[in-house]
Protein backbone atom coordinates (compact mmCIF):
# COMPACT_ATOMS: atom_id res chain seq x y z
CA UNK A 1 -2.38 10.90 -21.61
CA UNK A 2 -2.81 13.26 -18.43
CA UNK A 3 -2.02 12.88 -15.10
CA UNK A 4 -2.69 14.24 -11.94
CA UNK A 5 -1.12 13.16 -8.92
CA UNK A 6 -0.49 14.14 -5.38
CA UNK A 7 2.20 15.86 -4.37
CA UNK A 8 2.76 15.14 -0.71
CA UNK A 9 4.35 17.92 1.32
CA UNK A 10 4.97 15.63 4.87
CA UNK A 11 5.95 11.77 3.82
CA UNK A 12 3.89 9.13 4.00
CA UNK A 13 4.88 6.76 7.07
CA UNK A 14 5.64 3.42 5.84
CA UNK A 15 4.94 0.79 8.47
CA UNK A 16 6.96 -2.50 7.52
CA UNK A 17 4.19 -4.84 9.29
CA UNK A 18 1.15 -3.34 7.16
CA UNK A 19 0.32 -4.55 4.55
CA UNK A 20 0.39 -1.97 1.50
CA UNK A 21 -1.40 -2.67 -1.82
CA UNK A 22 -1.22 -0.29 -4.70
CA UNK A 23 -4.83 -0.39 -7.09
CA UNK A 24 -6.22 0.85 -9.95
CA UNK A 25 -9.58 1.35 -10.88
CA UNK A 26 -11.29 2.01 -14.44
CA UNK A 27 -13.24 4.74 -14.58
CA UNK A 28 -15.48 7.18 -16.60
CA UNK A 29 -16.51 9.56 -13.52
CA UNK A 30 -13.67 9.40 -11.42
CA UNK A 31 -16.81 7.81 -8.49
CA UNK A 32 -17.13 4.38 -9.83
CA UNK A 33 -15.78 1.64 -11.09
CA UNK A 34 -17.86 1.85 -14.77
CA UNK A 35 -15.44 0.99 -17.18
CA UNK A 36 -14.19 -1.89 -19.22
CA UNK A 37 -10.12 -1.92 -19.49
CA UNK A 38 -9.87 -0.64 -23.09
CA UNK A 39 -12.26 1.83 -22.75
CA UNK A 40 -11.72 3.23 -19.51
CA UNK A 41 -11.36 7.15 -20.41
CA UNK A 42 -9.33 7.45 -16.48
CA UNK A 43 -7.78 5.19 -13.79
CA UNK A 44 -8.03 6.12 -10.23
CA UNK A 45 -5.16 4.47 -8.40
CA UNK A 46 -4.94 4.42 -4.56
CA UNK A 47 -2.89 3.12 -1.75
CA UNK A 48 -4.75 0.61 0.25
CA UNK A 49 -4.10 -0.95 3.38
CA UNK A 50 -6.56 -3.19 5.88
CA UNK A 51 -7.40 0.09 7.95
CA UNK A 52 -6.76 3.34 5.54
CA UNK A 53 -6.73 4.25 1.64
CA UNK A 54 -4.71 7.30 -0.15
CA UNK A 55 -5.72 8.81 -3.14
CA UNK A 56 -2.76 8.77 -5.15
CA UNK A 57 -3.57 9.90 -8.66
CA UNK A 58 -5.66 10.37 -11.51
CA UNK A 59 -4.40 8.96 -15.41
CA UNK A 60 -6.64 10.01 -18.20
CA UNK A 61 -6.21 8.95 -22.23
CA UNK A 62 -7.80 11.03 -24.58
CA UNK A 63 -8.26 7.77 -27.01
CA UNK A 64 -9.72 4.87 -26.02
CA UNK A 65 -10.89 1.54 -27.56
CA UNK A 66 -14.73 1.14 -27.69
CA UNK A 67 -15.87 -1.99 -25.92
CA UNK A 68 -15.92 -4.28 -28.71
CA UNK A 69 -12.12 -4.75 -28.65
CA UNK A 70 -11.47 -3.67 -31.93
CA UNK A 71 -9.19 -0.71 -32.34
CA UNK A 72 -10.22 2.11 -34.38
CA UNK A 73 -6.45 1.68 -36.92
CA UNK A 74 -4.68 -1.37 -37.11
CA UNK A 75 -1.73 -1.32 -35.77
CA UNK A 76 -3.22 1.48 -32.91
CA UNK A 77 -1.97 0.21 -29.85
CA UNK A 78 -4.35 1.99 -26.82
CA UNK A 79 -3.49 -0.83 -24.38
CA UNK A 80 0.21 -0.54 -24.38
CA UNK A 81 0.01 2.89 -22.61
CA UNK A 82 -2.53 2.41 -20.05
CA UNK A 83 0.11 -0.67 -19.20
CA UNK A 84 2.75 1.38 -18.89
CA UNK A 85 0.54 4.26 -17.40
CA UNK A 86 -0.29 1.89 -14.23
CA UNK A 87 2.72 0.28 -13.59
CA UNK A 88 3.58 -0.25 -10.30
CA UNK A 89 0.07 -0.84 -9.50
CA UNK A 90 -0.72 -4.39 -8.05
CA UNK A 91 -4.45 -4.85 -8.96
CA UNK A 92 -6.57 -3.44 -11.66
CA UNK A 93 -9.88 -3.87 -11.33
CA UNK A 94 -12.74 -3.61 -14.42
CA UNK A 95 -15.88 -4.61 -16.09
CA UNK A 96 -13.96 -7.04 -18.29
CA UNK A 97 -10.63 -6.71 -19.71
CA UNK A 98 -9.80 -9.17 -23.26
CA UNK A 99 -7.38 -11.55 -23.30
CA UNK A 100 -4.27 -10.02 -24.83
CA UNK A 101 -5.13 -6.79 -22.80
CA UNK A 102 -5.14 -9.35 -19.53
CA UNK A 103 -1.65 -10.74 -20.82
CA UNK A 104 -0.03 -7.57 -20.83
CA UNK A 105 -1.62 -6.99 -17.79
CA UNK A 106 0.48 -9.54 -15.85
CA UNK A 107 3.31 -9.28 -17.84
CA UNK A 108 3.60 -6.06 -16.06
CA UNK A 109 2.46 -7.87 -12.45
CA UNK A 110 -0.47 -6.29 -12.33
CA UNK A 111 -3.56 -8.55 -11.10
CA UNK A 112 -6.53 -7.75 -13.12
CA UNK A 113 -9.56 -8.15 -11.34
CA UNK A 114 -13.54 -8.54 -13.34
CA UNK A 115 -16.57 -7.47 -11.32
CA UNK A 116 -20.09 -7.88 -13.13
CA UNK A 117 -21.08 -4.90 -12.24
CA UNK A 118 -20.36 -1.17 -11.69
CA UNK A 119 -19.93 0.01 -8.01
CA UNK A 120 -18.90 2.86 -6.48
CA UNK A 121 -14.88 3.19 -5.78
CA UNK A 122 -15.38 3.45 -2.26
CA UNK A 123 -17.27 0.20 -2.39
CA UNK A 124 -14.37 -1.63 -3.88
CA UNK A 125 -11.85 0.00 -1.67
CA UNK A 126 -14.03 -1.21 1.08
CA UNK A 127 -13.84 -4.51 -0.10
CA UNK A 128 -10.16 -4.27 -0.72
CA UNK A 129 -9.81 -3.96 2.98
CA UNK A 130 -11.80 -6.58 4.33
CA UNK A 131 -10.57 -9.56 2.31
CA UNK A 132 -6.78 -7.81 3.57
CA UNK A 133 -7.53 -7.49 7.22
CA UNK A 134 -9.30 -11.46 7.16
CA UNK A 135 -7.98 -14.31 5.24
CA UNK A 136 -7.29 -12.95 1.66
CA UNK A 137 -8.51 -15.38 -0.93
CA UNK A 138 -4.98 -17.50 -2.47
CA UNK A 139 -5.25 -14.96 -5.51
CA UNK A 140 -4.42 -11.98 -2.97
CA UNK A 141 -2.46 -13.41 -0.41
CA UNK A 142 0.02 -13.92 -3.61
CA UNK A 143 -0.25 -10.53 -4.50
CA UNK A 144 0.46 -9.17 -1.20
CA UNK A 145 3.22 -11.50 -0.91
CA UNK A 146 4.94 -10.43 -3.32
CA UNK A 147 5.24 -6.66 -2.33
CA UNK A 148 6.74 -8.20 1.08
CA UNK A 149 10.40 -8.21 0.82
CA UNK A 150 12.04 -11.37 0.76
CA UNK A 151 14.91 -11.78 4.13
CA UNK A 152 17.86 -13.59 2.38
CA UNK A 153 19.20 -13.81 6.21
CA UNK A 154 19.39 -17.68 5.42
CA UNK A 155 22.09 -17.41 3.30
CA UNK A 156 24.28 -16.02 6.30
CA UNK A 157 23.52 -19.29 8.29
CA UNK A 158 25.95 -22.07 8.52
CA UNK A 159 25.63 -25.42 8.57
C-alpha cells in the first residue's frame, strides 16, 4: 500500500456550524469513480462540505481482488487493508462492494455507497454537496450526525 497525502503548511479552518464529511472514492484513474470495492487499484478521499471540497489524499494497493470476489489465495485478506487504509472516512462510494466487504465496511463506520455507473469524481463530489446543503436523504443526515459532537450540557441541569 502507498499513500500520498497533503501536507498542509497553513491549517485548515474548522467552522463548528459546517457541516464536514470525510469520502472516499474507488478508483482506477484517480478522475472517476470506476471501480468496484475489491478491486479498486486507489481511493481518492476528500473533505467535503455543502460549499467547498479538499483533496486530501491518494491510497493505492498493489494487489487487488478481481471483480468476481474470489481472492487469488485462501486465506488472502485484500479487504482488511483497504478497511483499515480508509478509516476515518465517513462514506465510500463504488460500483458494488460484496457483502462481507460491506460488513467490514460499517464495522469501521464507514457508509458504503453503490452507484450503477461510473462518473467522474467531481460529479459525485457535486452531488455530495447538494443532497448536504438541501435535505439529506435519512441515510446521510445519520451520517452527518454522527460527526456532530454530542453537548452533554444536560447532565449539568438540575431538576
Amino acid at each position: 500500500m502507498r499513500r500520498l497525502q497533503l501536507v498542509e503548511t497553513e491549517p485548515v479552518p474548522v467552522t463548528d456550524s459546517v457541516p464536514r464529511l470525510r469520502i472516499a472514492i474507488a478508483t482506477q484513474d484517480m478522475k472517476a469513480l470506476n471501480a468496484h470495492f475489491g478491486s479498486a487499484k486507489k481511493f481518492a478521499v476528500y473533505d467535503v462540505t455543502p460549499l467547498e471540497s479538499r483533496f486530501v489524499e491518494a491510497v493505492e494497493f498493489g494487489t487487488v481482488s478481481d471483480e468476481s470476489g474470489k481472492h487469488r489465495n485462501e486465506g488472502d485478506d485484500r479487504i482488511g487493508p483497504k478497511v483499515d487504509a480508509l478509516r476515518g472516512c465517513n462514506l465510500l462510494f463504488c460500483l458494488a462492494i460484496g457483502g462481507p466487504s460491506a460488513v467490514k465496511v460499517v464495522n469501521a463506520r464507514i457508509h458504503p455507497v453503490k452507484l450503477s455507473a461510473p462518473e467522474p469524481i467531481e460529479t459525485v463530489i457535486a452531488k455530495v454537496q447538494t443532497m448536504m446543503a438541501g435535505n439529506p436523504p435519512p441515510w446521510l443526515r445519520k451520517v452527518m450526525m454522527a460527526q456532530q459532537e454530542r453537548s452533554m450540557d444536560f447532565l449539568d441541569e438540575e431538576d
